[in-house]
PDB file of N, CA and C in Angstrom:
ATOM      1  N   UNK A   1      26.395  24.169 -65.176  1.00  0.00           N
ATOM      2  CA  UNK A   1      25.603  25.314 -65.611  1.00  0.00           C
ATOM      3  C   UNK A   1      24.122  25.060 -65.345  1.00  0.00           C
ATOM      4  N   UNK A   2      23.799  23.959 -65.359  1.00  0.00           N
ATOM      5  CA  UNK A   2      22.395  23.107 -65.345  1.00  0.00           C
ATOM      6  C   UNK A   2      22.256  23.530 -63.736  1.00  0.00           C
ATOM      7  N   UNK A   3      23.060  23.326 -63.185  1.00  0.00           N
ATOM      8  CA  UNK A   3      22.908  23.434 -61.340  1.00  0.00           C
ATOM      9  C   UNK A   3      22.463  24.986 -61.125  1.00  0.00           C
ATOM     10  N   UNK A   4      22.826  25.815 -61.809  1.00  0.00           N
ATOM     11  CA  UNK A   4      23.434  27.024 -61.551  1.00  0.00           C
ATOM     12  C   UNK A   4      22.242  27.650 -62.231  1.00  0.00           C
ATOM     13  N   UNK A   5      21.684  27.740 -63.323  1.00  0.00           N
ATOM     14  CA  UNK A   5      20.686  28.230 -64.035  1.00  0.00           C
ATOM     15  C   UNK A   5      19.035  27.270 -63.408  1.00  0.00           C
ATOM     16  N   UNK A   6      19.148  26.321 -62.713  1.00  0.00           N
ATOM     17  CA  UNK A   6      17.756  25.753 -62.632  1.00  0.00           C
ATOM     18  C   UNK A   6      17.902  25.560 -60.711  1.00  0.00           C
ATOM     19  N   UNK A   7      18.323  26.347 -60.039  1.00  0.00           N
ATOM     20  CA  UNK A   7      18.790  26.179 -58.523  1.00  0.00           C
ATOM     21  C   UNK A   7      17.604  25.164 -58.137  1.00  0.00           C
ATOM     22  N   UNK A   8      18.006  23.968 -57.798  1.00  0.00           N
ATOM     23  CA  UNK A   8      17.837  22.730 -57.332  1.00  0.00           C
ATOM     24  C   UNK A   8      17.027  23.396 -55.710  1.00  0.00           C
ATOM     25  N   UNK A   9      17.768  24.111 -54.950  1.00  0.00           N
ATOM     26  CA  UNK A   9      17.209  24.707 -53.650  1.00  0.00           C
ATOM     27  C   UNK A   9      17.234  26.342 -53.412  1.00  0.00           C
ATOM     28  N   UNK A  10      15.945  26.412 -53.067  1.00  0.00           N
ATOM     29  CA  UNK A  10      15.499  28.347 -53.539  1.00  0.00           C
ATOM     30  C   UNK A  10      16.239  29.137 -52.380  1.00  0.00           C
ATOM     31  N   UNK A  11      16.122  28.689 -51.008  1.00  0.00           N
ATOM     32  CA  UNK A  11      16.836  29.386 -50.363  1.00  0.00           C
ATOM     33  C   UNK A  11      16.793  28.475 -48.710  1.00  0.00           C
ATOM     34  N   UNK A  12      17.532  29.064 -47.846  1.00  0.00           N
ATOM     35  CA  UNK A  12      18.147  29.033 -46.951  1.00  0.00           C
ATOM     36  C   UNK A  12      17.638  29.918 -45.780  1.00  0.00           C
ATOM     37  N   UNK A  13      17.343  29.498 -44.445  1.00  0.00           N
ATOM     38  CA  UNK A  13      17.015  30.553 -43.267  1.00  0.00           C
ATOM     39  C   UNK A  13      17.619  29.819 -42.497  1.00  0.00           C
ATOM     40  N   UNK A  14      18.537  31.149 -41.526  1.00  0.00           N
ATOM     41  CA  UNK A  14      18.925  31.245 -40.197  1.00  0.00           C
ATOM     42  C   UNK A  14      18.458  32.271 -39.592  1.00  0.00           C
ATOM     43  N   UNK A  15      18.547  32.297 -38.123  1.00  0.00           N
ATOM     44  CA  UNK A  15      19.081  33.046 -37.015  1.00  0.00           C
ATOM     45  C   UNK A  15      19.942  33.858 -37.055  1.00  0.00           C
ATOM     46  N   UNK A  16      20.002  35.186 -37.471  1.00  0.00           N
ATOM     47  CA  UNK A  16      21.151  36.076 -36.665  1.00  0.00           C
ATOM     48  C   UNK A  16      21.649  35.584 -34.981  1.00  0.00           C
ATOM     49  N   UNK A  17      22.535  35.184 -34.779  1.00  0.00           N
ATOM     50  CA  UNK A  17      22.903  35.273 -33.310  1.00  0.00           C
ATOM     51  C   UNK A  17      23.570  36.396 -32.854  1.00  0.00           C
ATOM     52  N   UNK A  18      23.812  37.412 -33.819  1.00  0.00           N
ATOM     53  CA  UNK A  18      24.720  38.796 -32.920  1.00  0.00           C
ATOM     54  C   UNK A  18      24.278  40.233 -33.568  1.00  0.00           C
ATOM     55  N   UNK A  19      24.012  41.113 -33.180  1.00  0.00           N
ATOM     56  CA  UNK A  19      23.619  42.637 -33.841  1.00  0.00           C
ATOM     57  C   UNK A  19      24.919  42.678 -34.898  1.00  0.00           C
ATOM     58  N   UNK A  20      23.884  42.633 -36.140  1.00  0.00           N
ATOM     59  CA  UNK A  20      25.482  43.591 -37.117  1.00  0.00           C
ATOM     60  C   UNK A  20      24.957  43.708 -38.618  1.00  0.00           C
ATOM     61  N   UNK A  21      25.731  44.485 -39.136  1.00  0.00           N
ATOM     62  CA  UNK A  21      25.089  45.479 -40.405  1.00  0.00           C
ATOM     63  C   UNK A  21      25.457  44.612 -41.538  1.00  0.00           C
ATOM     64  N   UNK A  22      24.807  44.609 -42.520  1.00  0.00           N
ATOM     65  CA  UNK A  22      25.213  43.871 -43.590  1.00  0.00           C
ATOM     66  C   UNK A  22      24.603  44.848 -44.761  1.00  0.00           C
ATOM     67  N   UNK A  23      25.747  45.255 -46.087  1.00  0.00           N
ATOM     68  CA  UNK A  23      25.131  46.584 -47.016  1.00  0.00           C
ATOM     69  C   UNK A  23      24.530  47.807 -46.138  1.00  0.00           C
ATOM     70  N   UNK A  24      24.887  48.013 -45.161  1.00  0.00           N
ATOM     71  CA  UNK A  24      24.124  49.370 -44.753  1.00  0.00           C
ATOM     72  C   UNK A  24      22.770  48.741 -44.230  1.00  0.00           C
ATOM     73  N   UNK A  25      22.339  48.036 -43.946  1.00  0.00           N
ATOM     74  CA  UNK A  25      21.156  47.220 -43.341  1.00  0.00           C
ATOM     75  C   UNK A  25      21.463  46.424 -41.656  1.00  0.00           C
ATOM     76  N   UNK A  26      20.936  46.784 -40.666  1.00  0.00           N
ATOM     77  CA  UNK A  26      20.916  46.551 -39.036  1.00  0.00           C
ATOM     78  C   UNK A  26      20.296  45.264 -39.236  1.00  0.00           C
ATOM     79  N   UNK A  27      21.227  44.108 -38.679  1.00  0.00           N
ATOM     80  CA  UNK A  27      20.485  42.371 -38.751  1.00  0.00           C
ATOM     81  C   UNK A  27      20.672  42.565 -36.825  1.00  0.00           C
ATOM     82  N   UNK A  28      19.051  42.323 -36.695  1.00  0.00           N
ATOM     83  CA  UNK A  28      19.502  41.998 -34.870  1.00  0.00           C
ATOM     84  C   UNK A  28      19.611  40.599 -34.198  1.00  0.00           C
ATOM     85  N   UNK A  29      19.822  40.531 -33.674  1.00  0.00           N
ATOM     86  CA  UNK A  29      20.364  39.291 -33.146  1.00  0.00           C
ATOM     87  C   UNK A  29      18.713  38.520 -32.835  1.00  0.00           C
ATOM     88  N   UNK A  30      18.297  37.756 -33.269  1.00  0.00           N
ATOM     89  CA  UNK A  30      16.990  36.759 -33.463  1.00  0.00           C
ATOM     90  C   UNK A  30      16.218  37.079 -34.873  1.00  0.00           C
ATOM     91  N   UNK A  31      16.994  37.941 -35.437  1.00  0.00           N
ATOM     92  CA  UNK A  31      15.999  38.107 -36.712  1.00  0.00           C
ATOM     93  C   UNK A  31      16.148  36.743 -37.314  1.00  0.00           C
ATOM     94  N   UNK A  32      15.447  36.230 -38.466  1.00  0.00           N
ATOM     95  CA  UNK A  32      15.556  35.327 -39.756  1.00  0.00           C
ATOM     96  C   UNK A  32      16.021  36.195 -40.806  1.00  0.00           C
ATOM     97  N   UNK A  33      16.971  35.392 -40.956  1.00  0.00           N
ATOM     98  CA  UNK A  33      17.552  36.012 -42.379  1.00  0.00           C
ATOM     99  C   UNK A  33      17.814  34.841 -43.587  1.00  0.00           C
ATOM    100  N   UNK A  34      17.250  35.245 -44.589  1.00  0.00           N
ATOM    101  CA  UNK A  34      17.071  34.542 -45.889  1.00  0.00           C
ATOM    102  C   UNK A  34      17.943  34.431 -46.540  1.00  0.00           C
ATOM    103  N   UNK A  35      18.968  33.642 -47.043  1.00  0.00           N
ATOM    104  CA  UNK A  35      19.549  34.034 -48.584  1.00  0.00           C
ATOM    105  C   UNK A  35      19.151  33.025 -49.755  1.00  0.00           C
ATOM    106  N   UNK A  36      18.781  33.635 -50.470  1.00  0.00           N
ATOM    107  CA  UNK A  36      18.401  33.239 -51.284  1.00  0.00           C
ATOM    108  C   UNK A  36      19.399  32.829 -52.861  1.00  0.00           C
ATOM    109  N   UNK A  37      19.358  31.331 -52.636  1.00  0.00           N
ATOM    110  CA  UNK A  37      20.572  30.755 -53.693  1.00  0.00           C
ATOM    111  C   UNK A  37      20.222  31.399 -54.991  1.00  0.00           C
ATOM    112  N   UNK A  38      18.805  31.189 -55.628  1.00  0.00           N
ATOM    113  CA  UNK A  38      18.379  31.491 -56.967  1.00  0.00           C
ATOM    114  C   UNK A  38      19.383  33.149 -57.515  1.00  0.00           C
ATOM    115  N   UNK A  39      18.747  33.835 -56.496  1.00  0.00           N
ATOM    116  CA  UNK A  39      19.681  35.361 -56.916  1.00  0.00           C
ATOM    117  C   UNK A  39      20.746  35.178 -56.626  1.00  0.00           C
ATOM    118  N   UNK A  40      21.800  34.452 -55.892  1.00  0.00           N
ATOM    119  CA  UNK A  40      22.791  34.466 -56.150  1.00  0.00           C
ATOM    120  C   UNK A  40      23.552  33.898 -57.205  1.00  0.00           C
ATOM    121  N   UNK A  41      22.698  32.823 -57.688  1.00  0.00           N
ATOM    122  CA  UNK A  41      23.008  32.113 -58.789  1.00  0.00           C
ATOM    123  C   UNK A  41      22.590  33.001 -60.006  1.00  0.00           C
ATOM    124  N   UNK A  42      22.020  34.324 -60.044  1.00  0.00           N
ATOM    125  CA  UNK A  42      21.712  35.155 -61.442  1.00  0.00           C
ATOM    126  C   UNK A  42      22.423  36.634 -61.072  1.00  0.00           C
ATOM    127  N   UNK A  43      23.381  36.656 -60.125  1.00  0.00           N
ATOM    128  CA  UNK A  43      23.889  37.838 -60.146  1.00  0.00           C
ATOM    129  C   UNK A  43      25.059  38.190 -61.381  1.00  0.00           C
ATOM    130  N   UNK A  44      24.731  39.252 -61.866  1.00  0.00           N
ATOM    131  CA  UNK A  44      24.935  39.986 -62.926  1.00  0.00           C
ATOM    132  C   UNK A  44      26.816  40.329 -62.861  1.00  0.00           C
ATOM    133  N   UNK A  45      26.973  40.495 -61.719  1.00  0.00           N
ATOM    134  CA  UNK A  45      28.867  40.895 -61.487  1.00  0.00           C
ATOM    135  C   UNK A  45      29.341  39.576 -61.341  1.00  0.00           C
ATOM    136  N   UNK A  46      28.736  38.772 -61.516  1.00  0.00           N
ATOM    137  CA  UNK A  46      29.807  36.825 -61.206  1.00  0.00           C
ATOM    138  C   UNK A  46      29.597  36.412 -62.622  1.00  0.00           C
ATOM    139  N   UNK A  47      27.775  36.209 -63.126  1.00  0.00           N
ATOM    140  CA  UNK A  47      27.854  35.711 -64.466  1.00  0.00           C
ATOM    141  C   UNK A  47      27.671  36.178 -65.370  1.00  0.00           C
ATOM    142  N   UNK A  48      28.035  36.574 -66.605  1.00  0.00           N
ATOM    143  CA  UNK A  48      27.311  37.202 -67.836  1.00  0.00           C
ATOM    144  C   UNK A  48      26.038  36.823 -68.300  1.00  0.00           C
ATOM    145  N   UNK A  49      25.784  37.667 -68.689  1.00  0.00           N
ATOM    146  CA  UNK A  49      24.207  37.196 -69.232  1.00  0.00           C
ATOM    147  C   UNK A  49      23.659  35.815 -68.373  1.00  0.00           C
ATOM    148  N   UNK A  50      23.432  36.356 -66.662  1.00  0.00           N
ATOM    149  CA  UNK A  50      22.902  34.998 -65.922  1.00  0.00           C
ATOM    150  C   UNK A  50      21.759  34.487 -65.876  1.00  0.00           C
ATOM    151  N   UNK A  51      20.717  34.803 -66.858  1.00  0.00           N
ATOM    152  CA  UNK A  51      19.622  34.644 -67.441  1.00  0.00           C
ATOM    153  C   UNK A  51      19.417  33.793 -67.999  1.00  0.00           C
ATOM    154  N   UNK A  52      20.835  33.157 -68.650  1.00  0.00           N
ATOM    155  CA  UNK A  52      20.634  32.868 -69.938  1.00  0.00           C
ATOM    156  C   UNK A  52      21.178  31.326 -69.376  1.00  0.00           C
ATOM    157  N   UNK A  53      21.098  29.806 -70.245  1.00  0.00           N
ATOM    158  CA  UNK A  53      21.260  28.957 -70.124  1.00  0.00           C
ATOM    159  C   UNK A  53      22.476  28.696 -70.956  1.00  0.00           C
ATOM    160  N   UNK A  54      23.984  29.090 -70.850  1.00  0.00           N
ATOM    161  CA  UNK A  54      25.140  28.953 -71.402  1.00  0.00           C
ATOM    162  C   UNK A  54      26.032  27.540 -71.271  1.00  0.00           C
ATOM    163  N   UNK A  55      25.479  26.276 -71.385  1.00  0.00           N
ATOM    164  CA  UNK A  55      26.207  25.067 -71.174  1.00  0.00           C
ATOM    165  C   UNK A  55      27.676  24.952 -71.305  1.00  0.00           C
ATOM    166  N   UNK A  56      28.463  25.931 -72.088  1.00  0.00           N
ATOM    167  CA  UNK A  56      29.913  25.561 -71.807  1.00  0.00           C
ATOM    168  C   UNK A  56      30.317  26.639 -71.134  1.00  0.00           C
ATOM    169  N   UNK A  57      29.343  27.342 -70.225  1.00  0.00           N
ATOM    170  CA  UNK A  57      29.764  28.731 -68.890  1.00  0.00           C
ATOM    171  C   UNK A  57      31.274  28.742 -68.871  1.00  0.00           C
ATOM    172  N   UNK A  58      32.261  29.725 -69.089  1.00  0.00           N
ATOM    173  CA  UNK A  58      33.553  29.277 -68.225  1.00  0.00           C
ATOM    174  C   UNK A  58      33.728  29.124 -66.195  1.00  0.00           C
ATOM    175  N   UNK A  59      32.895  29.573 -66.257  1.00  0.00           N
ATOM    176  CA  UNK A  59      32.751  30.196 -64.420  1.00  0.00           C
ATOM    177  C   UNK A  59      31.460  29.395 -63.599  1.00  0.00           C
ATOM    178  N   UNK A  60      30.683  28.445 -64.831  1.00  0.00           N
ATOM    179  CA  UNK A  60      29.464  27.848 -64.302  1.00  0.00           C
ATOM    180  C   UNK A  60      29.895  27.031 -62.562  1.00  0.00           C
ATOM    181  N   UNK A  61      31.171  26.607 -62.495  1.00  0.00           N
ATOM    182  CA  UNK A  61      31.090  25.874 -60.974  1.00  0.00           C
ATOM    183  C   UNK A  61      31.345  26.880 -59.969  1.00  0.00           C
ATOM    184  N   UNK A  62      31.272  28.512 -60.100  1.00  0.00           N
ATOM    185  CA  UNK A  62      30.806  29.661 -59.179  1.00  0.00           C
ATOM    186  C   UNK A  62      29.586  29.665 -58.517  1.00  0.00           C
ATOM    187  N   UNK A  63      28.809  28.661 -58.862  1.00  0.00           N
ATOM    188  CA  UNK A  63      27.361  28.430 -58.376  1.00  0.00           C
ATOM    189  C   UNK A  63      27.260  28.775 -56.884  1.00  0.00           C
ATOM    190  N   UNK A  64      25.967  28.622 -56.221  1.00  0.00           N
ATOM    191  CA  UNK A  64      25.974  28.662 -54.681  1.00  0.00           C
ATOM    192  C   UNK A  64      24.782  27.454 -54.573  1.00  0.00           C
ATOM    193  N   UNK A  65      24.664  26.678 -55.563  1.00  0.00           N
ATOM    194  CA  UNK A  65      23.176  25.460 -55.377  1.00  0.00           C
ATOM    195  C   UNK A  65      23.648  25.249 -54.372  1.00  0.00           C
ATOM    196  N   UNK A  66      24.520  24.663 -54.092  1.00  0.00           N
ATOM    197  CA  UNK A  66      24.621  23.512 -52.700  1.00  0.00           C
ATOM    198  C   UNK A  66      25.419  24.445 -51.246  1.00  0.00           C
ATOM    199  N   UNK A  67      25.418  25.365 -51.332  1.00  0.00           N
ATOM    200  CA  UNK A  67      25.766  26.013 -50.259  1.00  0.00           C
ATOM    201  C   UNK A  67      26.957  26.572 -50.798  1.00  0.00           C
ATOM    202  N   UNK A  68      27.543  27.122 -49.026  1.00  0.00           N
ATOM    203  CA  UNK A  68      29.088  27.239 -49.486  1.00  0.00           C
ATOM    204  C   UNK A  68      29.510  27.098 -47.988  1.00  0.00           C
ATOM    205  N   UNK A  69      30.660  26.602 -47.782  1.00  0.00           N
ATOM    206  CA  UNK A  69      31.738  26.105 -46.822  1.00  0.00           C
ATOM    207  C   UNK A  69      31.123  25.399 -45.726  1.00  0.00           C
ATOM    208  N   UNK A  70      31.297  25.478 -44.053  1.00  0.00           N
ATOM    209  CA  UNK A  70      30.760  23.961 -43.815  1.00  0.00           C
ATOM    210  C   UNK A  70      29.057  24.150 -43.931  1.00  0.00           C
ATOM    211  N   UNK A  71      28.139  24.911 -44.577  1.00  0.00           N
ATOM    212  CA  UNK A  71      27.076  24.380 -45.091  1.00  0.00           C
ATOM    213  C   UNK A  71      26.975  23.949 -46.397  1.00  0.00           C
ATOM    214  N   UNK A  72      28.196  23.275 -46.718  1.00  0.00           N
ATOM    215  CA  UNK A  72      27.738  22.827 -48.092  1.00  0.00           C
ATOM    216  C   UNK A  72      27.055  21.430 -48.203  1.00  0.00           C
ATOM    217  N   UNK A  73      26.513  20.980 -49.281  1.00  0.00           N
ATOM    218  CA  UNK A  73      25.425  20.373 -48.838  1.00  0.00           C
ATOM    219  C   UNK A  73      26.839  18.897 -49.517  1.00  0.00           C
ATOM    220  N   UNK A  74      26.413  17.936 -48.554  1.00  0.00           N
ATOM    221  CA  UNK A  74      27.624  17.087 -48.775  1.00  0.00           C
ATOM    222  C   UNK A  74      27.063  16.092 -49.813  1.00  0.00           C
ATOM    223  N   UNK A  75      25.996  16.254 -50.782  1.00  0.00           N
ATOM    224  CA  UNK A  75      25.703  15.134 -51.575  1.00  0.00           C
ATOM    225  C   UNK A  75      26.011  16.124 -52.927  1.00  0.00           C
ATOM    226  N   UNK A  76      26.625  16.794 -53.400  1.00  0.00           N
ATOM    227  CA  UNK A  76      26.617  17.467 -54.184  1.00  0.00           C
ATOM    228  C   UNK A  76      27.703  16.827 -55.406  1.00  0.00           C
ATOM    229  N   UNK A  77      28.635  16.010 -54.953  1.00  0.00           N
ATOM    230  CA  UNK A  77      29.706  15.583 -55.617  1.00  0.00           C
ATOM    231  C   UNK A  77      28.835  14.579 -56.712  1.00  0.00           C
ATOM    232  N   UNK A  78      27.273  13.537 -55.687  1.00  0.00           N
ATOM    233  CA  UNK A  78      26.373  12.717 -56.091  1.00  0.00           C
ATOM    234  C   UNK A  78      25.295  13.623 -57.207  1.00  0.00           C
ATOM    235  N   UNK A  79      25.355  14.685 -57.147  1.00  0.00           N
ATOM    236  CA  UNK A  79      24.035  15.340 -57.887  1.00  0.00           C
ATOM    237  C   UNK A  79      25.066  15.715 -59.280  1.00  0.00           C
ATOM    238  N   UNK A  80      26.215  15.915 -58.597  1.00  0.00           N
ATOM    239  CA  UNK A  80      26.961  16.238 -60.024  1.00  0.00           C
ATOM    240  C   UNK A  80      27.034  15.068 -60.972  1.00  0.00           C
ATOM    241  N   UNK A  81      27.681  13.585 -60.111  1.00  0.00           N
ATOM    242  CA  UNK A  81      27.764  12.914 -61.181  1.00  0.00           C
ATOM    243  C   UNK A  81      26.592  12.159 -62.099  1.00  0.00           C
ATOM    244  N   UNK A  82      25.378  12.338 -61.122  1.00  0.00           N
ATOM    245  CA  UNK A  82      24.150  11.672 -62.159  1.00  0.00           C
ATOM    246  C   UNK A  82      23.856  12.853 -63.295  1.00  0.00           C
ATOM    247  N   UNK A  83      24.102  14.579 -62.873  1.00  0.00           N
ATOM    248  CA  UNK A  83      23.742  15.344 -64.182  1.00  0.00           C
ATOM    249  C   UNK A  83      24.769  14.953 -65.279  1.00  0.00           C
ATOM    250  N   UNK A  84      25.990  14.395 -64.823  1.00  0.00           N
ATOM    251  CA  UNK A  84      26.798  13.902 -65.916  1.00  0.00           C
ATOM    252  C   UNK A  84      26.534  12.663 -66.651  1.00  0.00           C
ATOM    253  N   UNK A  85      26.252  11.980 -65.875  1.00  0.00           N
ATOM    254  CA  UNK A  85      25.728  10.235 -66.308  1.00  0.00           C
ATOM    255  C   UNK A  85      24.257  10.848 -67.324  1.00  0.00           C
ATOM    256  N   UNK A  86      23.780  11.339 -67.147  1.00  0.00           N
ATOM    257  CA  UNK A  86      21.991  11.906 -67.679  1.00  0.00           C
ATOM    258  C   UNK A  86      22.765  12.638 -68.988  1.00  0.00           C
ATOM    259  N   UNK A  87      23.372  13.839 -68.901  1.00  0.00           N
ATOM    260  CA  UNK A  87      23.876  14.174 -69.733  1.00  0.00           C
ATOM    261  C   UNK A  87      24.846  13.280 -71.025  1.00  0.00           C
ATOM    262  N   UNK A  88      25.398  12.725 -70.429  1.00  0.00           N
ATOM    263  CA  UNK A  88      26.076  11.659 -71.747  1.00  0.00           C
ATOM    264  C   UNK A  88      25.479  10.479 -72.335  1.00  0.00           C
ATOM    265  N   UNK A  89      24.389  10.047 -71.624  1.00  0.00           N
ATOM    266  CA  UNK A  89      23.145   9.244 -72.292  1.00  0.00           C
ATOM    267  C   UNK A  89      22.155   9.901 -73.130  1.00  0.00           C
ATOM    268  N   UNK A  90      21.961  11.455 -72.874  1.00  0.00           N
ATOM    269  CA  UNK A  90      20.808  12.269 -73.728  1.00  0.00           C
ATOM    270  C   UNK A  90      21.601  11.971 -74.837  1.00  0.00           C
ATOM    271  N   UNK A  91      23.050  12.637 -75.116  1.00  0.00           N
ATOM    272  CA  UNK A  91      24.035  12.943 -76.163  1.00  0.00           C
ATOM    273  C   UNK A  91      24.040  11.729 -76.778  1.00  0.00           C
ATOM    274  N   UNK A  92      23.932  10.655 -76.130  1.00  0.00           N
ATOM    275  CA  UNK A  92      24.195   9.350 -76.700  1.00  0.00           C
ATOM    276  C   UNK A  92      23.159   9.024 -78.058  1.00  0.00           C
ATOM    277  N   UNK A  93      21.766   9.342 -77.361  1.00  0.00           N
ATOM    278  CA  UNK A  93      20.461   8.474 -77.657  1.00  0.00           C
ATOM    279  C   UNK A  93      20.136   9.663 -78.599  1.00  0.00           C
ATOM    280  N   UNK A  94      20.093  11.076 -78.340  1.00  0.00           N
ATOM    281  CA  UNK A  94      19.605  12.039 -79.251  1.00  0.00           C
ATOM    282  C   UNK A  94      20.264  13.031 -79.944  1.00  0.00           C
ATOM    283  N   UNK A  95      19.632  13.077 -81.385  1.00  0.00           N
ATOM    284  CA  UNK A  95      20.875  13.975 -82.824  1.00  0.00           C
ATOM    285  C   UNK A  95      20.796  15.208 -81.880  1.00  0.00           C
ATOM    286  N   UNK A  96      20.279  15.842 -81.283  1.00  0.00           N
ATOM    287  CA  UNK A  96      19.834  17.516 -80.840  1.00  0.00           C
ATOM    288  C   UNK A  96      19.151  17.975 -79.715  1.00  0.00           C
ATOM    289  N   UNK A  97      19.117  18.641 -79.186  1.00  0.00           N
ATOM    290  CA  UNK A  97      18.630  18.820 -77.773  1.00  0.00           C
ATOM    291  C   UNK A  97      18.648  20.528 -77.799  1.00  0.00           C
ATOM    292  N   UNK A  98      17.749  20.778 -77.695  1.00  0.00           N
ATOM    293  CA  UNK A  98      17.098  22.187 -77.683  1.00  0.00           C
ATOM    294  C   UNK A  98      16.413  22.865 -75.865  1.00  0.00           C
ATOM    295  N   UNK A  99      16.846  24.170 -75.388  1.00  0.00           N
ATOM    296  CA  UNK A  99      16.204  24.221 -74.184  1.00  0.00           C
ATOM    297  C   UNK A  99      14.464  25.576 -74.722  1.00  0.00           C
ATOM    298  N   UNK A 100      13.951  24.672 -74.332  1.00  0.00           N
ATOM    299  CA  UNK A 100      12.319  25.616 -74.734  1.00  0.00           C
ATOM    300  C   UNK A 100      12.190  26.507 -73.784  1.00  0.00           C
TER     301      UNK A 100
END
């Protein structure tokens, strides 16, 4: 949820290589096209209230931080397990943990 609510990487640019429509929108072949992880990571039809910082998310590994398919970013399995290692030492060392 931590990945997903604080996107680690804002966005992404390619190359169109071929003329074609995406939503009713003409992408031509050399444009740059952006996507941007952050809004995908706060879209409203995947998460509930995606605003919000929900630590036991049911759907939190729907994320797009690290890409998706062969651009996924291959250290991601590594970013997961230190937020876990970080996470069970906070829990360890402190009564409460509050997000400001």
């Amino acid at each position: 949820e931590i990945i997903r609510w604080q996107t680690p990487l804002a966005y992404m640019r390619r190359i169109a290589t071929r003329d074609t429509v995406l939503n009713g929108q003409l992408i031509r072949k050399g444009d740059k096209v952006i996507m941007w992880y952050a809004s995908g990571n706060r879209d409203e039809n995947v998460f509930e209230r995606p605003d919000d910082l929900i630590i036991d998310r049911s759907n939190a590994r729907s994320h797009l931080s690290f890409g998706f398919g062969v651009h996924r970013c291959m250290g991601n399995r590594l970013a997961e397990l230190q937020l876990r290692i970080l996470w069970e030492e906070l829990i360890e060392r402190f009564e409460a943990i509050s997000v400001l």
